[in-house]
Protein backbone atom coordinates (compact mmCIF):
# COMPACT_ATOMS: atom_id res chain seq x y z
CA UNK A 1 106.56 164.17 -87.74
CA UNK A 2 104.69 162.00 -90.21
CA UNK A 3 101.56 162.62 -91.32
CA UNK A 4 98.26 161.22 -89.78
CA UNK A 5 96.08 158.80 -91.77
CA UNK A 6 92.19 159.06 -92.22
CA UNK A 7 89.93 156.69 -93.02
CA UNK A 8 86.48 157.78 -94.32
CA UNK A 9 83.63 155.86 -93.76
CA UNK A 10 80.86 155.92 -96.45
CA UNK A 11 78.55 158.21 -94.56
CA UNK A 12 81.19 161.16 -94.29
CA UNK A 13 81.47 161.08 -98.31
CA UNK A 14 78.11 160.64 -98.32
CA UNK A 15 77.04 163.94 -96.37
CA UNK A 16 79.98 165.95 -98.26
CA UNK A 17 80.93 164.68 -101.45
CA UNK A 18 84.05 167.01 -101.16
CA UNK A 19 84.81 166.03 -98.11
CA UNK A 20 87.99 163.71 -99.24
CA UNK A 21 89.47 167.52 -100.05
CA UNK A 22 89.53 168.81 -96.46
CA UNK A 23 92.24 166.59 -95.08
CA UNK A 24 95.12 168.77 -96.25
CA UNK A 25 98.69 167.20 -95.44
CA UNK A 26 97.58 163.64 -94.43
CA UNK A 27 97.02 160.38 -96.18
CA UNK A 28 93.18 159.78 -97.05
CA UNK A 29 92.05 155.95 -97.19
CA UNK A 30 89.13 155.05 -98.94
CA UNK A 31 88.79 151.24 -97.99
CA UNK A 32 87.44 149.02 -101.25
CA UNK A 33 84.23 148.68 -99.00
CA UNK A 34 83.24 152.33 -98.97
CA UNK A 35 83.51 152.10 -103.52
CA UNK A 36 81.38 149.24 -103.55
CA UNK A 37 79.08 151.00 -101.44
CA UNK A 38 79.07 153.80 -103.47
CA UNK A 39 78.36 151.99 -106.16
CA UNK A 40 75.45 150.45 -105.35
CA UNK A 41 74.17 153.96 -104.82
CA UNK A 42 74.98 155.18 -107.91
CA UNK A 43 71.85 155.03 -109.98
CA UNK A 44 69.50 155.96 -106.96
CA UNK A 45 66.99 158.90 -108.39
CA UNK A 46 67.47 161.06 -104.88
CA UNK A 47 70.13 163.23 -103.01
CA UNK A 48 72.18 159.52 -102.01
CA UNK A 49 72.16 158.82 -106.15
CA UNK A 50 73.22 162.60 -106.76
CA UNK A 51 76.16 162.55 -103.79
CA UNK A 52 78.11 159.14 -104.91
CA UNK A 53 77.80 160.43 -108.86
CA UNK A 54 79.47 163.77 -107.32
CA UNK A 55 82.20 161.61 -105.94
CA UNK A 56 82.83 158.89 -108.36
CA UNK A 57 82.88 162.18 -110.66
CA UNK A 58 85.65 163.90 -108.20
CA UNK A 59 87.62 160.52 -108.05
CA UNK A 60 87.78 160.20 -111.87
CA UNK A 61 88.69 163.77 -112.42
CA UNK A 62 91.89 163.30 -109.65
CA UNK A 63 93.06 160.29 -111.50
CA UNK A 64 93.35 162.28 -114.38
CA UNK A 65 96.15 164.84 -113.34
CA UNK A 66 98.02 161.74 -113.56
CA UNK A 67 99.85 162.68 -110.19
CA UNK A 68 100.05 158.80 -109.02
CA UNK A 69 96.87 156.11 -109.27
CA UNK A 70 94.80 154.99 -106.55
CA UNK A 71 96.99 151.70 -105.53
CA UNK A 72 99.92 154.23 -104.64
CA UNK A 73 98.23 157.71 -104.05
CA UNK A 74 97.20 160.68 -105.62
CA UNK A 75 98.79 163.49 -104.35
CA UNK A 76 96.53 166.86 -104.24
CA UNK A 77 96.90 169.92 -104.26
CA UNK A 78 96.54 170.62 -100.49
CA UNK A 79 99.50 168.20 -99.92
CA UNK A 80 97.39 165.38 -98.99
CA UNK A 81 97.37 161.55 -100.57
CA UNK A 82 94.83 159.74 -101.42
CA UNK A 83 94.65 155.75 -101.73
CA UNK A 84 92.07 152.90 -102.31
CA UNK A 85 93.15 150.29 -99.57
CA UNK A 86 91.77 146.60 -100.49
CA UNK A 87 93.29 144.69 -97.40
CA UNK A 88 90.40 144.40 -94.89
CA UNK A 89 90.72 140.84 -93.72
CA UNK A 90 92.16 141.56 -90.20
CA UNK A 91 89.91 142.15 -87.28
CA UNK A 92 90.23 140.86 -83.95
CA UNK A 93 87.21 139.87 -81.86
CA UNK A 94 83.70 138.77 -82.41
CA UNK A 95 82.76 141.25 -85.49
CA UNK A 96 81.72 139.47 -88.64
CA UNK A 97 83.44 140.69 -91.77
CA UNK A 98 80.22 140.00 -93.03
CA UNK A 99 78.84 143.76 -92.21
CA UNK A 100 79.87 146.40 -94.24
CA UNK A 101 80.89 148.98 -91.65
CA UNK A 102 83.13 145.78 -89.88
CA UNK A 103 85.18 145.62 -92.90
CA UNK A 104 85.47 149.62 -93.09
CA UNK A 105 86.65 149.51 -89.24
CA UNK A 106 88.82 146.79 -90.39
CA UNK A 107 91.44 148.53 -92.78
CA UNK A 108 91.63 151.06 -90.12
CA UNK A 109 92.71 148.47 -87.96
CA UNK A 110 95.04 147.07 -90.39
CA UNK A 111 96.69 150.31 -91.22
CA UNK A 112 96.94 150.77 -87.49
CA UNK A 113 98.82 147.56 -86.81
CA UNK A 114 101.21 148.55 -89.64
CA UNK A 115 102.26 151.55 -87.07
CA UNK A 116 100.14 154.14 -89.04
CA UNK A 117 98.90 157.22 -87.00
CA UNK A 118 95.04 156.23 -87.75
CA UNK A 119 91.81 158.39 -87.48
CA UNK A 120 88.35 156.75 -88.46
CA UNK A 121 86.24 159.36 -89.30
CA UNK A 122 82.65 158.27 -89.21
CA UNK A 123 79.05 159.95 -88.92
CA UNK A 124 77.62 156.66 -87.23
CA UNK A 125 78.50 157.29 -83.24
CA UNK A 126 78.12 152.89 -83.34
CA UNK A 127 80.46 152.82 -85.97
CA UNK A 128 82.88 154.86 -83.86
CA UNK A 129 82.32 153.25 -80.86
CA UNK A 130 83.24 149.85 -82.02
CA UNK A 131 86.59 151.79 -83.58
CA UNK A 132 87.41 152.98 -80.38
CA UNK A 133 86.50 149.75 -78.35
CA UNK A 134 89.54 148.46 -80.73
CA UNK A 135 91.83 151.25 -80.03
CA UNK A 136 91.19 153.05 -82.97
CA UNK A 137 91.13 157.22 -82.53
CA UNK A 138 87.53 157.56 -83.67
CA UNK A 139 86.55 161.25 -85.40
CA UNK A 140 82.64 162.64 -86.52
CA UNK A 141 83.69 164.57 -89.71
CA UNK A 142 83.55 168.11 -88.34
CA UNK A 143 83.44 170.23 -91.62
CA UNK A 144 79.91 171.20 -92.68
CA UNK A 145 79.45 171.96 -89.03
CA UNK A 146 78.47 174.71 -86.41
CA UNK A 147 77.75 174.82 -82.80
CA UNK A 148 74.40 174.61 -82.28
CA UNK A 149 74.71 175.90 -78.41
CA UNK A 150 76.06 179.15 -79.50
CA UNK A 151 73.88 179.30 -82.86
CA UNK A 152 72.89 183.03 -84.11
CA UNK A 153 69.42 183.52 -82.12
CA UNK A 154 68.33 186.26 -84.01
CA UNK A 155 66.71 188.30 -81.21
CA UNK A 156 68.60 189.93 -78.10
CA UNK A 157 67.41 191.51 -75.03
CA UNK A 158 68.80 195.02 -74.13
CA UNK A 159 68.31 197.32 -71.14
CA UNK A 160 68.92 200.55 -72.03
CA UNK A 161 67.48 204.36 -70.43
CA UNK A 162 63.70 205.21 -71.01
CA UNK A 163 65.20 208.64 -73.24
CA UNK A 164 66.23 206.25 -75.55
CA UNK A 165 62.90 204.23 -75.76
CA UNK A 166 61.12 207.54 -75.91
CA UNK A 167 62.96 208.69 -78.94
CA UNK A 168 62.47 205.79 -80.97
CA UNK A 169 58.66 205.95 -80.47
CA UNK A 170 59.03 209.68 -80.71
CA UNK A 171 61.40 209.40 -84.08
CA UNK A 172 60.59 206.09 -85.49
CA UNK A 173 64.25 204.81 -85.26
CA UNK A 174 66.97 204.80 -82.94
CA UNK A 175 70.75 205.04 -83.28
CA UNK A 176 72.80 203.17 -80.25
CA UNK A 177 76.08 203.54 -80.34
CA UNK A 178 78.55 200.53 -79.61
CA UNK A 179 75.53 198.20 -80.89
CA UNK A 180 77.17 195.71 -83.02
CA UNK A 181 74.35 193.76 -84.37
CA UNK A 182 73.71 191.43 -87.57
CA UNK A 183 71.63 192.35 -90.23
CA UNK A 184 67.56 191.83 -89.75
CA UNK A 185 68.44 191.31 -86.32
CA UNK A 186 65.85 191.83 -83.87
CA UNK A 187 66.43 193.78 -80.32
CA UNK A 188 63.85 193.70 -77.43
CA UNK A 189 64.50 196.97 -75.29
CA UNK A 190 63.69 197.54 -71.57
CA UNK A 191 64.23 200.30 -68.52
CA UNK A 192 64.53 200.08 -65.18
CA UNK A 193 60.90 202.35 -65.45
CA UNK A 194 59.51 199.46 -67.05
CA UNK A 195 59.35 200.87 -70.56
CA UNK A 196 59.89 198.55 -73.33
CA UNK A 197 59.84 198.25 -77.31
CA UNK A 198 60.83 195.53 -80.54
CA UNK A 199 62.86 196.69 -82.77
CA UNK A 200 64.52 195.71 -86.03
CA UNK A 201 68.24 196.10 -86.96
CA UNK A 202 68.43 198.52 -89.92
CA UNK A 203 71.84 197.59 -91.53
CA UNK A 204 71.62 200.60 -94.46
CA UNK A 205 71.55 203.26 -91.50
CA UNK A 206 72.49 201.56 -88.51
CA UNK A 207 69.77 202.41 -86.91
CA UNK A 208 66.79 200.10 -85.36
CA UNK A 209 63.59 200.38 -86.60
CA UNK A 210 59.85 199.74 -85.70
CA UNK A 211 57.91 196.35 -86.75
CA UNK A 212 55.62 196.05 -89.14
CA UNK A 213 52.27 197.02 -88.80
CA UNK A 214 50.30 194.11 -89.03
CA UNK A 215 46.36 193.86 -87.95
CA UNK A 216 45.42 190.08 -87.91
CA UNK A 217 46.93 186.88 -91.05
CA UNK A 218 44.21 184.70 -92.00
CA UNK A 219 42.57 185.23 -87.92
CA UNK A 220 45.75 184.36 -86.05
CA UNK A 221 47.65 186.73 -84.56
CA UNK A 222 51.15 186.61 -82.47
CA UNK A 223 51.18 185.62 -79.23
CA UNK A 224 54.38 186.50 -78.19
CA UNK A 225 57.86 188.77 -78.88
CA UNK A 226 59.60 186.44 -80.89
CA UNK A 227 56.50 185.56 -83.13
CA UNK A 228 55.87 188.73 -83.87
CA UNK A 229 59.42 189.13 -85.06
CA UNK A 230 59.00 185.90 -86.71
CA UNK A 231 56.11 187.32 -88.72
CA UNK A 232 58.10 190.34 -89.38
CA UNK A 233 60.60 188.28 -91.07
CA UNK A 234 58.21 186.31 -92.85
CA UNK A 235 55.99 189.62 -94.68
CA UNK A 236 59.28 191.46 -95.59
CA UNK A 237 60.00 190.76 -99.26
CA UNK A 238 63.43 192.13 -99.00
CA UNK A 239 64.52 189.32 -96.90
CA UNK A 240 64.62 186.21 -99.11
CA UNK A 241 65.59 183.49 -96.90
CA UNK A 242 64.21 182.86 -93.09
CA UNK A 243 65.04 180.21 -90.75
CA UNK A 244 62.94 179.61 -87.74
CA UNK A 245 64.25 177.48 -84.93
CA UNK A 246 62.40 175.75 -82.05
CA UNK A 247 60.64 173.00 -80.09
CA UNK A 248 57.16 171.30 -80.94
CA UNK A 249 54.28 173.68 -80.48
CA UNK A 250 56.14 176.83 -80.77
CA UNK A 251 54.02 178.10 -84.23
CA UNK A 252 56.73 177.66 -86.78
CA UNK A 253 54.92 176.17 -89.66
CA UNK A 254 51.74 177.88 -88.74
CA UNK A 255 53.20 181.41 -88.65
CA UNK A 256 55.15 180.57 -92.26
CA UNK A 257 52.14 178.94 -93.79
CA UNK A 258 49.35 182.10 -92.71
CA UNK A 259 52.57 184.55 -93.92
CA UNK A 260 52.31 182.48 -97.07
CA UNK A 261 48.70 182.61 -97.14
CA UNK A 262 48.48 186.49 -96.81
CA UNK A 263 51.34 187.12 -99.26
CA UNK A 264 50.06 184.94 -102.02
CA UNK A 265 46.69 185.01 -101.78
CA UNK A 266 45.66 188.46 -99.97
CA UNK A 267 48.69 190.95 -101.52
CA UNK A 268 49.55 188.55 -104.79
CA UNK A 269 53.28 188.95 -103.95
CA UNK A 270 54.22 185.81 -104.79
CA UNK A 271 52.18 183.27 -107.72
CA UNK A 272 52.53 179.98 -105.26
CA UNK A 273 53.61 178.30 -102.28
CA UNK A 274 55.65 175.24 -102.35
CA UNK A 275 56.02 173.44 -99.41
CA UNK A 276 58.15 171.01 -98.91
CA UNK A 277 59.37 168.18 -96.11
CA UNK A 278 62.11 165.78 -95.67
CA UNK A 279 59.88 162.35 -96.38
CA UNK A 280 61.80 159.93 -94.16
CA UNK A 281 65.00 159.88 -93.01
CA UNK A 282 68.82 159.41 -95.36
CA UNK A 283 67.14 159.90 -98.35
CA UNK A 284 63.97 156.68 -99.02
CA UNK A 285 61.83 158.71 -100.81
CA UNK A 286 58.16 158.19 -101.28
CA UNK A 287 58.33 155.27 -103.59
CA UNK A 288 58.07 152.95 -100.54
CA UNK A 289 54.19 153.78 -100.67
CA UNK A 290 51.38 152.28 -102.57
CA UNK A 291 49.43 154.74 -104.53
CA UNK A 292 49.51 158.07 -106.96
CA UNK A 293 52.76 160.96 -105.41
CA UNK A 294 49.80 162.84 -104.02
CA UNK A 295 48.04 159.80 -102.13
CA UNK A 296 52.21 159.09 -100.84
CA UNK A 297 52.56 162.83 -99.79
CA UNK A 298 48.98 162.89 -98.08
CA UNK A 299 50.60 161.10 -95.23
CA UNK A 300 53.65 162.89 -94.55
CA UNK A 301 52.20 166.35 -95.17
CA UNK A 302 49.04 165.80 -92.44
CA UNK A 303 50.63 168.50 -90.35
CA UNK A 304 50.94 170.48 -93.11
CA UNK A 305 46.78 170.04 -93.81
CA UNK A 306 46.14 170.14 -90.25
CA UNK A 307 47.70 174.25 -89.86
CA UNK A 308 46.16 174.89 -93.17
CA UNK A 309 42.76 173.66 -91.98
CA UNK A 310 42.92 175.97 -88.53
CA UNK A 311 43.81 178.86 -90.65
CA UNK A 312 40.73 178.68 -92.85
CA UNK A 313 38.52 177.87 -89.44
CA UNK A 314 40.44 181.38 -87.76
CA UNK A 315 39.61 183.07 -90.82
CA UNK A 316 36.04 183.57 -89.94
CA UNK A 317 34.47 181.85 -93.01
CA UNK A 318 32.72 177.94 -93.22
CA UNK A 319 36.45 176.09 -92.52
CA UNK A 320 35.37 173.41 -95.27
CA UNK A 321 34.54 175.90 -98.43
CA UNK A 322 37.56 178.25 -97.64
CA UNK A 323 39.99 175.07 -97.30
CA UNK A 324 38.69 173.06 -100.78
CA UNK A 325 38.74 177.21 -102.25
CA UNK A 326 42.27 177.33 -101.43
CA UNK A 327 43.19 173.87 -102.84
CA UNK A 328 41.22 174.29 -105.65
CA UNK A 329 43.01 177.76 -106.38
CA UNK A 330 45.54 175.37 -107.21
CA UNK A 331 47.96 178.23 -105.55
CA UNK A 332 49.39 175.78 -103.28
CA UNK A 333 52.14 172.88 -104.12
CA UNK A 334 52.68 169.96 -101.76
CA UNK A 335 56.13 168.17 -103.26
CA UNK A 336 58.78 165.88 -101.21
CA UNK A 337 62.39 167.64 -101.31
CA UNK A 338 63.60 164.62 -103.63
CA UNK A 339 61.98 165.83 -106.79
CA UNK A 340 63.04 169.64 -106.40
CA UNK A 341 66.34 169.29 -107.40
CA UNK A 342 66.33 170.17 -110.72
CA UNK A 343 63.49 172.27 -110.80
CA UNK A 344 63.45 176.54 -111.16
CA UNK A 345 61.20 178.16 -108.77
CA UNK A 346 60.62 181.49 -109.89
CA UNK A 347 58.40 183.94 -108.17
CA UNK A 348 57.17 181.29 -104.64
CA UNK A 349 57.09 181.20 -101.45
CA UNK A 350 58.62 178.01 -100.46
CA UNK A 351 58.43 176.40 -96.92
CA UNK A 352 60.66 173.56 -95.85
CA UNK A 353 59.31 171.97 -93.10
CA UNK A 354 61.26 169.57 -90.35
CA UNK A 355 64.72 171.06 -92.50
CA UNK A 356 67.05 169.85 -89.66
CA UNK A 357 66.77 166.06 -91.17
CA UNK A 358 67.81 167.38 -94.31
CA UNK A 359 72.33 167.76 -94.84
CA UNK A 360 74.23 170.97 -95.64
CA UNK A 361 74.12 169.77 -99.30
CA UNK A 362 70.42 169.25 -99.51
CA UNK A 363 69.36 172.65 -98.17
CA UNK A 364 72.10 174.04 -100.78
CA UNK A 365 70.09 172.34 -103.34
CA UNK A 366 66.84 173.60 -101.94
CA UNK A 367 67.94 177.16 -102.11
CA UNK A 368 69.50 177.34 -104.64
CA UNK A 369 66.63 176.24 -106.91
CA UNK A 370 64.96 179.54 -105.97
CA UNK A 371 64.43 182.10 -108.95
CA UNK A 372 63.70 185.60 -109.30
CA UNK A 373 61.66 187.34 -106.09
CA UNK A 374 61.38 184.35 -104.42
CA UNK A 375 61.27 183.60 -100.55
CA UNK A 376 62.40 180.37 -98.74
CA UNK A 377 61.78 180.06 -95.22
CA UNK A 378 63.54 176.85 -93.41
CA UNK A 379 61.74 175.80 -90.48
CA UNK A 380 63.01 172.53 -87.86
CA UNK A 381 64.04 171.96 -84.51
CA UNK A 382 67.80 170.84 -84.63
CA UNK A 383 67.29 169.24 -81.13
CA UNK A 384 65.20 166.21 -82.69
CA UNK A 385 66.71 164.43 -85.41
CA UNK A 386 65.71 161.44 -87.40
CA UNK A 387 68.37 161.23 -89.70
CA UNK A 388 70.95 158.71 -87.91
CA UNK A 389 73.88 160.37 -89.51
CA UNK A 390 73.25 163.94 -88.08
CA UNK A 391 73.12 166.01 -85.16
CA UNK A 392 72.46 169.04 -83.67
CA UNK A 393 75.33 170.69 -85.06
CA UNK A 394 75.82 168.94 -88.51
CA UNK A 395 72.18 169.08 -90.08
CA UNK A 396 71.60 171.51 -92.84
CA UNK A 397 69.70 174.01 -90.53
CA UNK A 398 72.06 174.58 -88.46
CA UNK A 399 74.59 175.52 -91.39
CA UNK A 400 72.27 178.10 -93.29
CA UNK A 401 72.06 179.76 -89.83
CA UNK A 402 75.80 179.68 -89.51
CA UNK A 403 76.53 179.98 -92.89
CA UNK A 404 73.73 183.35 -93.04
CA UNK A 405 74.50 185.10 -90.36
CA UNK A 406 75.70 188.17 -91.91
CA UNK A 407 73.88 188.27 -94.99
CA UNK A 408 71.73 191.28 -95.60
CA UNK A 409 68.94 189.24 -97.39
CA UNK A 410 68.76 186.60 -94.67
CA UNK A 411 67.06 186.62 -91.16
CA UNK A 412 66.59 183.98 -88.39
CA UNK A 413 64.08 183.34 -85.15
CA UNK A 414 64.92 181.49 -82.33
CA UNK A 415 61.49 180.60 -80.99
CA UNK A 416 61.23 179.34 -77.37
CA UNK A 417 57.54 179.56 -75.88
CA UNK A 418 55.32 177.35 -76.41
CA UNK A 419 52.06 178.60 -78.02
CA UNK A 420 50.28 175.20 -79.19
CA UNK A 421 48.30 174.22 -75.90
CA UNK A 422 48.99 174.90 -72.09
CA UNK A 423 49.26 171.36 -72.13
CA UNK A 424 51.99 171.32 -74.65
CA UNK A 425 53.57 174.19 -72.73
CA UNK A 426 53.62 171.91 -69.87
CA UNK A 427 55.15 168.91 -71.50
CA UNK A 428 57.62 170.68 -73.11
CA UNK A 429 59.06 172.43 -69.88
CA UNK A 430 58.46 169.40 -67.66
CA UNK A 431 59.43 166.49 -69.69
C-alpha cells in the first residue's frame, strides 16, 4: 500500500513549527509557496517572526543529516519524506494563481493528477473547502488538539448518603471509596435529605477537603458554587497554574483580578501582577496604533480598567483615590503577550485574559516565562474565537486544560452562570 501524501499549508507550520514531524510514514510536501511565505515572516518581532525562524531552523538542521535534499526528499527518522514541490501552475477553474493559498491548493492538485494519494492539510476551513470543491481530501491539522465537548470541567456533582456529608463537616475531610478524581478537583455533594457540601480533591491523602475560608476580596464576594471554587483555586499558592473557562459575564477576569488584588496587595504573596491579553488576532501587535505602548494598550485593556475600577468602588473607599493608589503603587503591569517572550517573571501573579485566541505554542511561551513562586491563571471562552486559524478545540486554552489535567500544581473551573447582569443572564441563555 503506498504511502499517503500531505501537503501543509502555511498556517499548519505556522501554529506548530514541528508539525512537518508528525506525519510519520508518508511523504510531506511543502509547496515553494508556503517558503516564500515563510520568508516574508521571518524578521517579524512577534510569535509569527519566532514560529517561521523555528522552522527555517528545523529545515536547515534536516538538510544537514545529509539523508537526501529537498528536490528528492529527506527521509526522517519516523520513516516519513519530506520534499519542496515548485510545480504549481495547474489548476482548473476560475481561481487566480494570483492568491497565495490558490497556488498552495494547486500542487495538491498537481500531485493528485499524478495519481498521488493527496491530503491538504489546512487550518483555513475556506482554504479546505475550495480543496475539496476540487476533489482534493481536505484535513484541519489535528495535533495540538483536544475535544473541547468532553474538556476536563473541573467540578462534578455527586449524590452520595447524608452519613457521609455529616462526617466531613464532623471530621473536616472525607474518604470515598471508588472516587477516581483529578488533582484540585472540585466535588459538589448532595442527599436525597437535601444535605449538601463543596469539597476539594486532596491528592496527598485521597481524601476531599473543605474550601477555604474566605470573608469578602476587595467587597465582592462569590455568587455561586463554581466561583467559589474558582476563588479557591485562585488564593491557593500551591497551585501555580489556573484556567477558568466560560461565557461573557460569568466573573472570570473579575474573580482573578480581586484574587490578585488580595494576594499582592492585602497578604504580599506575590511583588506584582502582570496581566496580559492577546492584542488582535494571528499575531498584529500593537504597532498598528498611534501613540506611546501604554496609550496602544489603553484600548485593548478597557475591560481590564473597567473590573479594576468596580473593585476599588466594592471596596468601600472613594473609587477614584483607591484606583490612582493602586496604579500609582506601580504593583500592577499592563503588557500585550508579544513582548513577554523573553522576559523572566519571578515572584507575579500573571493573568492572561481572552487566552483562547492565543495557539498551543504561545501559551507554552507564556508559562513558561514564569519564575520562582509564581502563579498564572489563563482565563477565555474557547466558544468565541477571533483568531481565523483556530477553534474550539485547537486554541491554546483548550490544550493547557488537556495537557494539565493530571498535574498536581494545576487546577481548572468550568464556569457556567451568568453573574454580570440579569440582563446578561438573559441574553446569554436566550440568544
Amino acid at each position: 500500500m503506498s504511502h499517503k501524501t500531505f501537503v501543509l499549508d502555511t498556517n499548519v507550520l505556522l501554529h506548530d513549527p514541528e508539525s512537518i514531524l508528525k506525519f510519520p510514514k508518508s511523504k510531506i510536501i511543502l509547496p515553494i509557496t508556503v517558503i516564500e511565505e515563510l520568508d516574508t515572516m521571518k524578521r517579524l518581532p512577534n510569535e509569527l517572526g519566532k514560529n517561521s525562524r523555528a522552522i527555517f531552523r528545523l529545515l536547515v538542521d534536516l538538510s544537514l543529516k545529509k539523508k537526501g535534499d529537498f528536490h528528492q526528499g529527506i527521509e526522517l527518522e519516523n520513516e516519513a519524506v519530506i520534499s519542496i514541490h515548485l510545480n504549481d501552475s495547474l489548476l482548473p477553474g476560475h481561481l487566480p494563481l494570483a492568491k497565495s493559498d490558490n497556488r498552495i491548493i494547486a500542487c495538491a492538485y498537481h500531485l493528485k493528477s499524478e495519481g498521488q494519494k493527496v491530503v491538504f492539510v489546512s487550518k483555513d476551513f475556506a482554504a479546505r473547502i475550495k480543496a475539496e470543491a476540487l476533489g482534493i481530501e481536505a484535513e484541519d491539522y489535528e495535533n495540538l488538539k483536544f475535544a473541547y465537548t468532553v474538556l476536563y470541567k473541573g467540578i462534578e456533582h455527586i449524590e452520595t448518603e447524608k452519613i457521609n456529608i455529616d462526617t466531613f463537616f464532623k471530621d473536616g475531610s472525607l474518604k470515598l471509596e471508588n472516587l477516581v478524581s483529578k488533582p484540585n478537583e472540585y466535588y459538589v455533594l448532595t442527599s436525597p435529605e437535601h444535605s449538601s457540601a463543596v469539597a476539594k480533591f486532596d491528592k496527598k491523602d485521597g481524601k476531599l477537603k473543605p474550601l477555604l475560608k474566605v470573608p469578602n476580596i476587595w467587597g465582592i464576594h462569590p455568587k455561586n458554587v463554581e466561583q467559589k471554587c474558582a476563588v479557591d483555586l485562585l488564593l491557593r499558592d500551591d497551585i501555580k497554574l489556573v484556567t477558568m473557562i466560560g461565557t461573557a459575564g460569568t466573573g472570570k477576569t473579575l474573580l482573578a483580578l480581586a484574587c490578585g488584588l488580595r494576594k499582592v496587595f492585602d497578604e504580599g504573596v506575590y511583588t506584582k501582577i502582570l496581566i496580559s491579553r492577546p492584542v488582535v488576532p494571528l499575531g498584529r501587535d500593537i504597532g498598528y496604533l498611534p501613540g506611546t505602548k501604554e496609550e496602544k494598550l489603553f484600548h485593548w485593556m478597557q475591560p481590564i480598567y473597567d473590573n479594576l475600577e468596580f473593585l476599588c468602588s466594592s471596596s468601600g473607599n472613594e473609587s477614584s483615590e483607591t484606583l490612582q493608589w493602586v496604579l500609582d503603587s506601580k504593583k500592577i503591569e499592563l503588557e500585550a503577550v508579544t513582548y513577554i517572550r523573553g522576559r523572566s517573571l519571578p515572584k507575579m501573579y500573571i493573568i492572561v485574559d481572552e487566552a483562547q485566541n492565543l495557539t498551543p505554542h504561545e501559551v507554552k511561551t507564556i508559562i513558561s516565562r514564569a519564575g520562582e513562586e509564581t502563579k498564572v491563571i489563563l482565563t477565555g471562552d474557547p466558544t468565541q474565537i477571533d483568531n481565523p486559524y483556530l477553534d474550539k478545540d485547537s486554541n491554546g486554552l483548550t490544550y493547557v486544560v488537556g495537557k494539565f489535567a493530571d498535574e498536581p500544581i494545576y487546577g481548572q473551573i468550568f464556569l457556567t452562570k451568568t453573574e454580570r447582569s440579569e440582563l446578561a443572564a438573559k441574553a446569554a441563555e436566550i440568544l
